[in-house]
PDB file of N, CA and C in Angstrom:
ATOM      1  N   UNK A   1     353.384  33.009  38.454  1.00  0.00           N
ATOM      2  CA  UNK A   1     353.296  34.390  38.871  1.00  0.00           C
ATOM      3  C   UNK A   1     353.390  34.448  40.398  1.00  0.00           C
ATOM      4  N   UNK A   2     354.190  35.047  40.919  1.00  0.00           N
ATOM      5  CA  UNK A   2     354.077  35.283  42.051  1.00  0.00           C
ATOM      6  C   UNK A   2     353.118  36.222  42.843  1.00  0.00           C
ATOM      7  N   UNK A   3     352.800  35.525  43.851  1.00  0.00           N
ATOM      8  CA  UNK A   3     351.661  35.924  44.649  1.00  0.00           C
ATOM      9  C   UNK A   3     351.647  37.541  45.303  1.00  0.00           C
ATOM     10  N   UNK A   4     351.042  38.921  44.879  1.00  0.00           N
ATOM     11  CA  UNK A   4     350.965  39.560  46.363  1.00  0.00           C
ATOM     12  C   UNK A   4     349.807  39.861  46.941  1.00  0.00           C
ATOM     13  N   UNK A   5     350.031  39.790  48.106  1.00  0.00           N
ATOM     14  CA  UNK A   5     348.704  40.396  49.329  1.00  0.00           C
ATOM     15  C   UNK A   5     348.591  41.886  49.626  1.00  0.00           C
ATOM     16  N   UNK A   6     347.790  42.196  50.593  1.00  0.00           N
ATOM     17  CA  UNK A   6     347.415  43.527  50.568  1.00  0.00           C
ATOM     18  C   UNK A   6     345.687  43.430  49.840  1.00  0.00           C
ATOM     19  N   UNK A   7     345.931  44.830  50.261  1.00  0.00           N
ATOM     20  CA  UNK A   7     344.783  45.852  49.816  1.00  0.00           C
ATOM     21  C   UNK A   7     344.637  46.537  48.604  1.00  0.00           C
ATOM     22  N   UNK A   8     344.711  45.324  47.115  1.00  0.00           N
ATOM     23  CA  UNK A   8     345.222  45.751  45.663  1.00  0.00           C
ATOM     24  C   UNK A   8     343.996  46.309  44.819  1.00  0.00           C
ATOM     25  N   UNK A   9     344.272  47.211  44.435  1.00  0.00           N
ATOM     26  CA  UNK A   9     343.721  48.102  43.826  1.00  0.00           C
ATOM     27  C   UNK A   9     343.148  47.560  42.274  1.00  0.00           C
ATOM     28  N   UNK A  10     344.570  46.740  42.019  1.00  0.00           N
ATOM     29  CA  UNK A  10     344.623  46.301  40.044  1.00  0.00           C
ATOM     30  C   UNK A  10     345.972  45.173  40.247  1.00  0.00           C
ATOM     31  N   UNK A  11     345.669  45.159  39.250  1.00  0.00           N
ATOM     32  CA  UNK A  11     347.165  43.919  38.670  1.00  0.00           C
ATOM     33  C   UNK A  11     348.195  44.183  38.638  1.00  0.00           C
ATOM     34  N   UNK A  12     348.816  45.532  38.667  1.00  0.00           N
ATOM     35  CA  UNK A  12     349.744  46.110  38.553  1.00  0.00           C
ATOM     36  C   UNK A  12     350.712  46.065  40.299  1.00  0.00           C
ATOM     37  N   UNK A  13     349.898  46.246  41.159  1.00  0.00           N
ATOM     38  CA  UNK A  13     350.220  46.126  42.517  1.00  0.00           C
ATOM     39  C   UNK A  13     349.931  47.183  42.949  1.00  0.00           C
ATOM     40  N   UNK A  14     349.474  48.035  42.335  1.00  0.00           N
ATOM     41  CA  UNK A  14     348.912  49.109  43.178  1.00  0.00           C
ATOM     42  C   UNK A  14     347.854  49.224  44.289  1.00  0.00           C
ATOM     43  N   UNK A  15     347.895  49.616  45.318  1.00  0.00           N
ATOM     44  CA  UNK A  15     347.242  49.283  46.339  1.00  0.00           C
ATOM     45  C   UNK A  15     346.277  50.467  46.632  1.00  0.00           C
ATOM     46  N   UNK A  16     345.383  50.214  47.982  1.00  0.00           N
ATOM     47  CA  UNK A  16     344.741  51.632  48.320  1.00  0.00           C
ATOM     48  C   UNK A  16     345.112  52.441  48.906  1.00  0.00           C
ATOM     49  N   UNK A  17     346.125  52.262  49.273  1.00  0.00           N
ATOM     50  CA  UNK A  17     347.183  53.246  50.294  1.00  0.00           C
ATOM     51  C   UNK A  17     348.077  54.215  49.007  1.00  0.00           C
ATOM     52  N   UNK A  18     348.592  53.434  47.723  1.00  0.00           N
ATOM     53  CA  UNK A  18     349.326  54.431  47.110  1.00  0.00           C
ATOM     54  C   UNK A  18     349.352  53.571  45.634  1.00  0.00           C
ATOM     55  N   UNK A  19     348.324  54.334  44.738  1.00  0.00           N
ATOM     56  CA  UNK A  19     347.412  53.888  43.693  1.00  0.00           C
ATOM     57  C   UNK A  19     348.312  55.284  42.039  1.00  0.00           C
ATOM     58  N   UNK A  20     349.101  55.416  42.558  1.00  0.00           N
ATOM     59  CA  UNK A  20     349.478  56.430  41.310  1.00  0.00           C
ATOM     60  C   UNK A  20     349.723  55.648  39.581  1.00  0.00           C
ATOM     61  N   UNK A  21     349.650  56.538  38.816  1.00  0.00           N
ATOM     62  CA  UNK A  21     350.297  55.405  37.696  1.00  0.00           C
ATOM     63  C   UNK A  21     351.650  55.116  37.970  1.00  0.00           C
ATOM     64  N   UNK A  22     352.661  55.547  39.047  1.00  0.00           N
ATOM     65  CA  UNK A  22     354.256  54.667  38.771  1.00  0.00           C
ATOM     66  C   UNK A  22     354.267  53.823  40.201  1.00  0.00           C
ATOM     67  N   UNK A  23     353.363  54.015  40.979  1.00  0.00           N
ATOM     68  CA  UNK A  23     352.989  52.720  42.233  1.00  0.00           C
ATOM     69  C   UNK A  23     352.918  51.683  41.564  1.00  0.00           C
ATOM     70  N   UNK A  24     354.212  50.704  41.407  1.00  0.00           N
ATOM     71  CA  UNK A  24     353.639  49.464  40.569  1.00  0.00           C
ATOM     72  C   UNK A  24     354.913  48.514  40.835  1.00  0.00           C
ATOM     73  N   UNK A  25     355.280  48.502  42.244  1.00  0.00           N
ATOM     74  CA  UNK A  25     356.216  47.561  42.717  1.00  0.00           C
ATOM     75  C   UNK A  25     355.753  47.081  43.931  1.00  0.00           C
ATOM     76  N   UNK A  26     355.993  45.884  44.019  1.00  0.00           N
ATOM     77  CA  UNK A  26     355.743  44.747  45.480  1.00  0.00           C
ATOM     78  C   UNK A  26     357.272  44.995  46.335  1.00  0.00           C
ATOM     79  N   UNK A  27     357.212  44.424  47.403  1.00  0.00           N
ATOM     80  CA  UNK A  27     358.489  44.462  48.263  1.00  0.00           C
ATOM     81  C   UNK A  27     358.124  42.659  48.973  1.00  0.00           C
ATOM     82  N   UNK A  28     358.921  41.721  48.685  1.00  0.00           N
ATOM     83  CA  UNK A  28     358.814  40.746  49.495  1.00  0.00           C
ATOM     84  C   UNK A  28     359.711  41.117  51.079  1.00  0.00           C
ATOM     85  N   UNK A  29     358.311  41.269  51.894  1.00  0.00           N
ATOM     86  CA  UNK A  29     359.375  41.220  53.030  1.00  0.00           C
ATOM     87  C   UNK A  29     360.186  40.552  53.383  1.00  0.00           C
ATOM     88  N   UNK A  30     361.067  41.111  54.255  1.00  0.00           N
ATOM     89  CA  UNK A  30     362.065  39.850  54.872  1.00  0.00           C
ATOM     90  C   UNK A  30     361.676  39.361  55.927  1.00  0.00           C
ATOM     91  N   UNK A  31     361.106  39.982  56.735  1.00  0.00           N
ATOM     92  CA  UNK A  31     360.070  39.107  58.353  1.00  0.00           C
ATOM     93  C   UNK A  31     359.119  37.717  57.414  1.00  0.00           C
ATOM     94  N   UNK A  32     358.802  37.772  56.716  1.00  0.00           N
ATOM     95  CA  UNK A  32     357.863  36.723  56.281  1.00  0.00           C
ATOM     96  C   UNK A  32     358.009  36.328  54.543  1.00  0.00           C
ATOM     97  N   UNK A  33     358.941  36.980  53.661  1.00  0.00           N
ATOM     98  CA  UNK A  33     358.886  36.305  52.669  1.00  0.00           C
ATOM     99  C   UNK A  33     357.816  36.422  52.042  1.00  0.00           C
ATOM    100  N   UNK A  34     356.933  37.175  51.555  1.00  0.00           N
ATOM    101  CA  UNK A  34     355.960  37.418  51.363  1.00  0.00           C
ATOM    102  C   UNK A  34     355.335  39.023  50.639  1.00  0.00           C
ATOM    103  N   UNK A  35     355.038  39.205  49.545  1.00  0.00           N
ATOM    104  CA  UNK A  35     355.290  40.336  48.529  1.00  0.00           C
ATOM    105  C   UNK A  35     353.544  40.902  49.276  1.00  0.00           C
ATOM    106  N   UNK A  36     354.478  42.280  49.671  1.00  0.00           N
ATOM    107  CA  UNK A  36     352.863  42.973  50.013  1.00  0.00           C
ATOM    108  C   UNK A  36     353.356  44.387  49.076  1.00  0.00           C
ATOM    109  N   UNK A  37     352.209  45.127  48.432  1.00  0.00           N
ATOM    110  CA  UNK A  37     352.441  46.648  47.830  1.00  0.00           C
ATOM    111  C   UNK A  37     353.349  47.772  48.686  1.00  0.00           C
ATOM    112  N   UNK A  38     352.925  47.561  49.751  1.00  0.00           N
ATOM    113  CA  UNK A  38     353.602  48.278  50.770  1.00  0.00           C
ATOM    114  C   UNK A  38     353.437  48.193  52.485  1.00  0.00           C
ATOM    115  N   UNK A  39     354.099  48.741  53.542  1.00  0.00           N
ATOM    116  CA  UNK A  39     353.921  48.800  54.425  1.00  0.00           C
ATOM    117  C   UNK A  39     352.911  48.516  55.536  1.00  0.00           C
ATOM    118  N   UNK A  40     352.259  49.481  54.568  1.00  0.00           N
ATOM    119  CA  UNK A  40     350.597  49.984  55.037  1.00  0.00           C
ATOM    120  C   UNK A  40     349.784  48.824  55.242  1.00  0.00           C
ATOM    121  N   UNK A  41     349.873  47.628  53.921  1.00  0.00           N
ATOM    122  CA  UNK A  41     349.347  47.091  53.540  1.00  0.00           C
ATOM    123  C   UNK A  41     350.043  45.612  54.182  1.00  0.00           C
ATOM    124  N   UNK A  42     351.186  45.163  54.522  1.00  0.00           N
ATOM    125  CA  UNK A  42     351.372  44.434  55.696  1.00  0.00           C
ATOM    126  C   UNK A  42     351.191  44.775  57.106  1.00  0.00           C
ATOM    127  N   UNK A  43     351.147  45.987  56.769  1.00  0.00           N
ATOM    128  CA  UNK A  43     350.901  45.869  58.773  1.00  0.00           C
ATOM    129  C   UNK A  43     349.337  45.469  58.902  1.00  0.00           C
ATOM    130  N   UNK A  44     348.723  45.417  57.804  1.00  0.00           N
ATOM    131  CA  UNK A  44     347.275  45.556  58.088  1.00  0.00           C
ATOM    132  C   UNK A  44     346.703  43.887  57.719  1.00  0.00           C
ATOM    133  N   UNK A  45     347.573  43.692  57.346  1.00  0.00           N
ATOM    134  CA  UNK A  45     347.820  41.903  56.836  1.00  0.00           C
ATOM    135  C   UNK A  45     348.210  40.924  57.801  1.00  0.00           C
ATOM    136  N   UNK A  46     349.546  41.409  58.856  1.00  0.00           N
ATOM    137  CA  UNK A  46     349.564  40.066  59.555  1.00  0.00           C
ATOM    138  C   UNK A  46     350.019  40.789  61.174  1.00  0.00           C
ATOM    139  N   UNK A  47     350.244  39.583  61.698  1.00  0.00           N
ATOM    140  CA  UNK A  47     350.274  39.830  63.040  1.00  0.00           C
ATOM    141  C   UNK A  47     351.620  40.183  63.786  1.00  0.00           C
ATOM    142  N   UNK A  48     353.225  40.093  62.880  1.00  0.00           N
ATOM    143  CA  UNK A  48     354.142  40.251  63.250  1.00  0.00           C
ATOM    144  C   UNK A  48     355.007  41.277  63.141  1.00  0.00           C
ATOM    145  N   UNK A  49     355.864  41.930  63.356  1.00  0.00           N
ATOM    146  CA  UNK A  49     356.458  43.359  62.808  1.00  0.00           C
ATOM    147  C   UNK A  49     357.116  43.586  61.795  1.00  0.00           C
ATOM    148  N   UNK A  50     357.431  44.161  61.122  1.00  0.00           N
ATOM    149  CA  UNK A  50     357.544  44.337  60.063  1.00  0.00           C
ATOM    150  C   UNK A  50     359.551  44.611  60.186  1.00  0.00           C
ATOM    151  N   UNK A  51     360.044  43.385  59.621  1.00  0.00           N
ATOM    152  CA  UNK A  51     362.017  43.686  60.134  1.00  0.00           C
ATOM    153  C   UNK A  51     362.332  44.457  58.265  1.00  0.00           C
ATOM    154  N   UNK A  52     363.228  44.816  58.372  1.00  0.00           N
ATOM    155  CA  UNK A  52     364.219  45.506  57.426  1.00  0.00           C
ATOM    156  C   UNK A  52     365.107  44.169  56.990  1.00  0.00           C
ATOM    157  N   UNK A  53     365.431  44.654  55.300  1.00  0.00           N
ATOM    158  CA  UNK A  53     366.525  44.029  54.951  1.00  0.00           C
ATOM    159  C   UNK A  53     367.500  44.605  55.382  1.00  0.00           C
ATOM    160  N   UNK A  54     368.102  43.423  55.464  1.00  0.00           N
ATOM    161  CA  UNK A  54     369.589  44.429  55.853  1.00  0.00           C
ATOM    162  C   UNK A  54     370.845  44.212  54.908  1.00  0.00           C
ATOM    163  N   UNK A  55     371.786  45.415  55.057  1.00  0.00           N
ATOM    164  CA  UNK A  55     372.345  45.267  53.741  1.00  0.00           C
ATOM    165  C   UNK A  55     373.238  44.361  53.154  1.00  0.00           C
ATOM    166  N   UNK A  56     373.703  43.326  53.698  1.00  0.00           N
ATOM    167  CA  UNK A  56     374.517  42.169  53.145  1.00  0.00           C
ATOM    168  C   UNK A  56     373.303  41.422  51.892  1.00  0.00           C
ATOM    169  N   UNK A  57     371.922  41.760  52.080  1.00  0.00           N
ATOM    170  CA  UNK A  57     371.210  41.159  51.707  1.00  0.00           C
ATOM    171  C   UNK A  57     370.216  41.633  49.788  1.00  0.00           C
ATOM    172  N   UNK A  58     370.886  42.667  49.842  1.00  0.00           N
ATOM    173  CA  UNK A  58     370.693  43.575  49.352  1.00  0.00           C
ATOM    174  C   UNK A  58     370.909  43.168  47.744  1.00  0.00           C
ATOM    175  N   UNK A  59     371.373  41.697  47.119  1.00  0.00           N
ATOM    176  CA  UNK A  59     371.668  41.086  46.442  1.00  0.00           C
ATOM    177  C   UNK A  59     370.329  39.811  46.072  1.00  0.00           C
ATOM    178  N   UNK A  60     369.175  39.912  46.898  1.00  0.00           N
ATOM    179  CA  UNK A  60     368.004  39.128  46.968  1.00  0.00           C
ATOM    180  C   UNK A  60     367.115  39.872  46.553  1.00  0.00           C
ATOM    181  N   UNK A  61     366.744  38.278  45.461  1.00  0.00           N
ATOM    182  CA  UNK A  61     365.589  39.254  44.448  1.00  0.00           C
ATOM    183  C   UNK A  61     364.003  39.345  45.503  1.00  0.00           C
ATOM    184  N   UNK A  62     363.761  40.530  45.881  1.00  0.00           N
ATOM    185  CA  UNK A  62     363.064  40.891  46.890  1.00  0.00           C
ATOM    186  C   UNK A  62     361.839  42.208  46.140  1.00  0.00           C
ATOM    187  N   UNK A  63     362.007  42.904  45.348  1.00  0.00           N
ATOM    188  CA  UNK A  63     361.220  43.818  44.579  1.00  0.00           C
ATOM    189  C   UNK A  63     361.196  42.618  43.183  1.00  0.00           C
ATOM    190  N   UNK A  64     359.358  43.302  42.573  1.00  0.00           N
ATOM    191  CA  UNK A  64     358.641  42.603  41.726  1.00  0.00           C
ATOM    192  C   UNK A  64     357.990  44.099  41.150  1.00  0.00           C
ATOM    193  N   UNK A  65     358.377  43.649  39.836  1.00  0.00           N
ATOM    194  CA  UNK A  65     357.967  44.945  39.097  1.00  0.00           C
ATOM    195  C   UNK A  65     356.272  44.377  38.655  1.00  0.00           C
ATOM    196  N   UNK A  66     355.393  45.223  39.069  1.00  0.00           N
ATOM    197  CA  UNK A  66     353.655  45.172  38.805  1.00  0.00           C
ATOM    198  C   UNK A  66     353.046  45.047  37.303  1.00  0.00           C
ATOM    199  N   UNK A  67     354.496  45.777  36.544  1.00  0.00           N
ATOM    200  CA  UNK A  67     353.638  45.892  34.829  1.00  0.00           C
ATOM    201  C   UNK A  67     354.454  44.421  34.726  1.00  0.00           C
ATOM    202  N   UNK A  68     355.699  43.813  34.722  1.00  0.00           N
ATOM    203  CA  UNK A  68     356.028  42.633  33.422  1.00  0.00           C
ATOM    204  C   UNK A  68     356.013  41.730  34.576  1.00  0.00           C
ATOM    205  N   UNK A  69     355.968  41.639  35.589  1.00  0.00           N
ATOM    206  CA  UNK A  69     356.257  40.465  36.874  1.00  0.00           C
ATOM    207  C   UNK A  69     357.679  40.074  36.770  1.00  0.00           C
ATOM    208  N   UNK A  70     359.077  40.744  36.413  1.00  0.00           N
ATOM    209  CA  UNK A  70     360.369  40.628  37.094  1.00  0.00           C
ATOM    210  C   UNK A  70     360.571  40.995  38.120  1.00  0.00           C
ATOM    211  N   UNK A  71     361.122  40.001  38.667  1.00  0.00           N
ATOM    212  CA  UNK A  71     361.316  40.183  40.199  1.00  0.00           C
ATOM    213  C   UNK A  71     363.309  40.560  39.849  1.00  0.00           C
ATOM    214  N   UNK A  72     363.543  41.211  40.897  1.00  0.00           N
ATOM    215  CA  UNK A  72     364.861  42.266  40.775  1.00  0.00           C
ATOM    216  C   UNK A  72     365.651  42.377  42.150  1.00  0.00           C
ATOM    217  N   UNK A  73     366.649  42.582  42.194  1.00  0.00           N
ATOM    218  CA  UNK A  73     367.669  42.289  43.305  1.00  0.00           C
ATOM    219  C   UNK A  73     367.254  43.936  44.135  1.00  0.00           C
ATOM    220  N   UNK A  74     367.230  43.749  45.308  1.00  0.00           N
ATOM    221  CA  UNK A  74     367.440  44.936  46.245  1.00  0.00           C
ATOM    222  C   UNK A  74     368.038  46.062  45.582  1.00  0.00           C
ATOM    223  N   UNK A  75     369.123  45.509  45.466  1.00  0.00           N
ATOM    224  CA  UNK A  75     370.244  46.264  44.732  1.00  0.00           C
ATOM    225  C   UNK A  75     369.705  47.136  43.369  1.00  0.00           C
ATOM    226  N   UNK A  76     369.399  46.262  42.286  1.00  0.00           N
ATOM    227  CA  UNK A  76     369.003  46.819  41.332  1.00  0.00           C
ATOM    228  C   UNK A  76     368.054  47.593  41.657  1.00  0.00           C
ATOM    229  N   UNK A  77     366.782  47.370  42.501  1.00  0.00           N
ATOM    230  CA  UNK A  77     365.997  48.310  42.116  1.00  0.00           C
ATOM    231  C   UNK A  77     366.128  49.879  42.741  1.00  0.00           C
ATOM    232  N   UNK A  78     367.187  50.128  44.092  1.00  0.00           N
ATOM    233  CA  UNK A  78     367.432  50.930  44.804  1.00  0.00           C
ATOM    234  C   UNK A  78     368.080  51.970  43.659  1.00  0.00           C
ATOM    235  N   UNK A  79     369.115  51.380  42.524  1.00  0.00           N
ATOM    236  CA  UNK A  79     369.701  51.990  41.275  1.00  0.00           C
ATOM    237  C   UNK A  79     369.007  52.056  40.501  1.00  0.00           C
ATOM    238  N   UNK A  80     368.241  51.864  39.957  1.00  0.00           N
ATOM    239  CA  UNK A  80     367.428  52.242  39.202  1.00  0.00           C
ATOM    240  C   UNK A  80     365.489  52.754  39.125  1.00  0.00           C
ATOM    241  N   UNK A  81     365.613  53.965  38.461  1.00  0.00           N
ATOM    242  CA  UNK A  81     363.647  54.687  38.527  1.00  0.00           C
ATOM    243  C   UNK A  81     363.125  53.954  37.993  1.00  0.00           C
ATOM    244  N   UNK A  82     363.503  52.649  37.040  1.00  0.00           N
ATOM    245  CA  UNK A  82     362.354  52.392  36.370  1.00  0.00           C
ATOM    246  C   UNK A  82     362.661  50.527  36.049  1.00  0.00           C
ATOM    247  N   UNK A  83     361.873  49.752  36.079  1.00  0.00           N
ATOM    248  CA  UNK A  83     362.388  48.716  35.557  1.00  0.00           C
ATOM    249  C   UNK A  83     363.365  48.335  34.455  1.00  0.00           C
ATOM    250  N   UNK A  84     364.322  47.449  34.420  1.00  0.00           N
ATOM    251  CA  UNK A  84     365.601  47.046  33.934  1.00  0.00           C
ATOM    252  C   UNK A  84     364.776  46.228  32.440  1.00  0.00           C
ATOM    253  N   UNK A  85     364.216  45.563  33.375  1.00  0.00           N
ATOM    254  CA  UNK A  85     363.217  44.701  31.408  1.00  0.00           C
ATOM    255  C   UNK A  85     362.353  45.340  31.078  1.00  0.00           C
ATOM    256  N   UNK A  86     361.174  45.654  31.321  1.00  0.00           N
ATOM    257  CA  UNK A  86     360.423  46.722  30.811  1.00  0.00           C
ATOM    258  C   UNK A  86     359.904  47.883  30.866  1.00  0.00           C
ATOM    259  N   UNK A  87     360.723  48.905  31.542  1.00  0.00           N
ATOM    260  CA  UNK A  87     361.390  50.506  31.388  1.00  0.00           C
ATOM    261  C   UNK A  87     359.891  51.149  32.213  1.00  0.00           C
ATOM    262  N   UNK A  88     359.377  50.426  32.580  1.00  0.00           N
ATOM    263  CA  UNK A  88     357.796  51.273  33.495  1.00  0.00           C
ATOM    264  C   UNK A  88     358.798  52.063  34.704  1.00  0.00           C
ATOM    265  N   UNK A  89     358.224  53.235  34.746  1.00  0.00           N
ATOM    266  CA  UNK A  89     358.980  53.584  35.512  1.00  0.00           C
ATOM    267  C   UNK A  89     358.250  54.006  36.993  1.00  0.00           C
ATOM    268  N   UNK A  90     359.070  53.615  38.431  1.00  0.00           N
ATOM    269  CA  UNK A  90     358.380  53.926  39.645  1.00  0.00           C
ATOM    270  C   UNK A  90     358.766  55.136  40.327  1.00  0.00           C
ATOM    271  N   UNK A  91     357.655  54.965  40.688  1.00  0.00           N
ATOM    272  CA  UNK A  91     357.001  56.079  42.112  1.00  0.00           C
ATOM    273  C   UNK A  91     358.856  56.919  42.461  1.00  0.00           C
ATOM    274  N   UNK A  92     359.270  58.238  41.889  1.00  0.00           N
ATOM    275  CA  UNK A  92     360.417  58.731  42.831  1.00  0.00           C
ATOM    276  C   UNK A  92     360.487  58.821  44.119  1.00  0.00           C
ATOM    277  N   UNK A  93     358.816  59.139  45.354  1.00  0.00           N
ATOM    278  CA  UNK A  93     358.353  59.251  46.281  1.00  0.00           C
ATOM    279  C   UNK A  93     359.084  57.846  47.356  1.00  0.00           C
ATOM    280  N   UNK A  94     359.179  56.568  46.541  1.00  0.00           N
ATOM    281  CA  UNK A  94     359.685  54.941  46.915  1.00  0.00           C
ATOM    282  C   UNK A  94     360.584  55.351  48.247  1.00  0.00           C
ATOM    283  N   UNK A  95     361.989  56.601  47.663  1.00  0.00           N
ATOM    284  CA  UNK A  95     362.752  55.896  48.278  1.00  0.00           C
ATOM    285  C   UNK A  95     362.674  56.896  49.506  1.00  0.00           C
ATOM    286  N   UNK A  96     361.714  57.786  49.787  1.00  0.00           N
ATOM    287  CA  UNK A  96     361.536  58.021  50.962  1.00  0.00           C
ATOM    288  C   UNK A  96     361.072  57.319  52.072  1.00  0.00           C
ATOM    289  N   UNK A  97     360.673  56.080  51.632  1.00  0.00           N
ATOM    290  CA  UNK A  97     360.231  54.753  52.547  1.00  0.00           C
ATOM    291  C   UNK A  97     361.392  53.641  52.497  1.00  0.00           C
ATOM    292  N   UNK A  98     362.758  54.277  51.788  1.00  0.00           N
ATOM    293  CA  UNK A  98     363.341  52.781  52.289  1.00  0.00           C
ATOM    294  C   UNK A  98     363.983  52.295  53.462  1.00  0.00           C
ATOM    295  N   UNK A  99     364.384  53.467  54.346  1.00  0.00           N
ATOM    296  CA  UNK A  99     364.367  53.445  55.572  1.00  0.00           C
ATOM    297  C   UNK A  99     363.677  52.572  56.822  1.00  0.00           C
ATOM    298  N   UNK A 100     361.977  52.216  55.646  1.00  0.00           N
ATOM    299  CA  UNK A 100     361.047  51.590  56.618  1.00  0.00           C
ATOM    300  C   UNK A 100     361.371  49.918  55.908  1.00  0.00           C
ATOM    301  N   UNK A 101     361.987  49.900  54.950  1.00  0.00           N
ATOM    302  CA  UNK A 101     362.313  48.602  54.117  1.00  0.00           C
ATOM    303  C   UNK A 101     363.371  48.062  54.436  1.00  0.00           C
ATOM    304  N   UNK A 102     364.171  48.845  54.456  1.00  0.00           N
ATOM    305  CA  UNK A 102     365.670  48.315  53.789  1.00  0.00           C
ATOM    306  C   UNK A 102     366.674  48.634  55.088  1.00  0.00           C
ATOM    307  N   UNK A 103     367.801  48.579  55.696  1.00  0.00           N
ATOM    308  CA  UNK A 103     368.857  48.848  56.396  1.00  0.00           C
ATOM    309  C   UNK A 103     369.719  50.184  55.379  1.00  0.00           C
ATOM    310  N   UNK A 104     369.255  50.863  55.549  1.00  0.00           N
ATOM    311  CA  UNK A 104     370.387  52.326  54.662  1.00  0.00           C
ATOM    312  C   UNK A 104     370.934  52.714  55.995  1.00  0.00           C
TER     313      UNK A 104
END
């Protein structure tokens, strides 16, 4: 199982910053490789800044779905609301933060 950090709420990955029932995806950053719930919750974790994927990269399994633990390509999860293997579906609110994630 892969590891995430943060400020987790439950098993699912929901954190204390954003605890809804469809909050239930990790983001491995790309500054450190390393699956935090969100933003909030790495900046409050380590000491370095927080870089963007950028989009050549966008093909790296980098999102981890919280209900089955598939981890999923950039790509896929940007296309799709809900997980590809087991249909939980996330937060629509996501992709107003991918800006702070991702290179769009």
């Amino acid at each position: 199982m892969k590891p995430v950090f943060g400020k987790l709420m439950d098993n699912e990955t929901r954190c204390k910053h954003y605890a809804s029932e469809k909050d239930i995806i990790a983001i491995k950053f790309y500054c450190c490789n390393t699956y935090y719930p969100c933003f909030k919750c790495h900046r409050e974790s380590v000491d370095h800044a927080l870089q963007k994927w950028p989009k050549e990269k966008f093909n790296t399994k980098a999102i981890l779905c919280g209900v089955c633990r598939t981890e999923m390509t950039i790509e896929t999860y940007m296309n799709h609301n809900a997980c590809p293997e087991c249909g939980s579906v996330y937060n629509e609110n996501c992709q107003l933060h991918y800006p702070i994630y991702f290179d769009v």
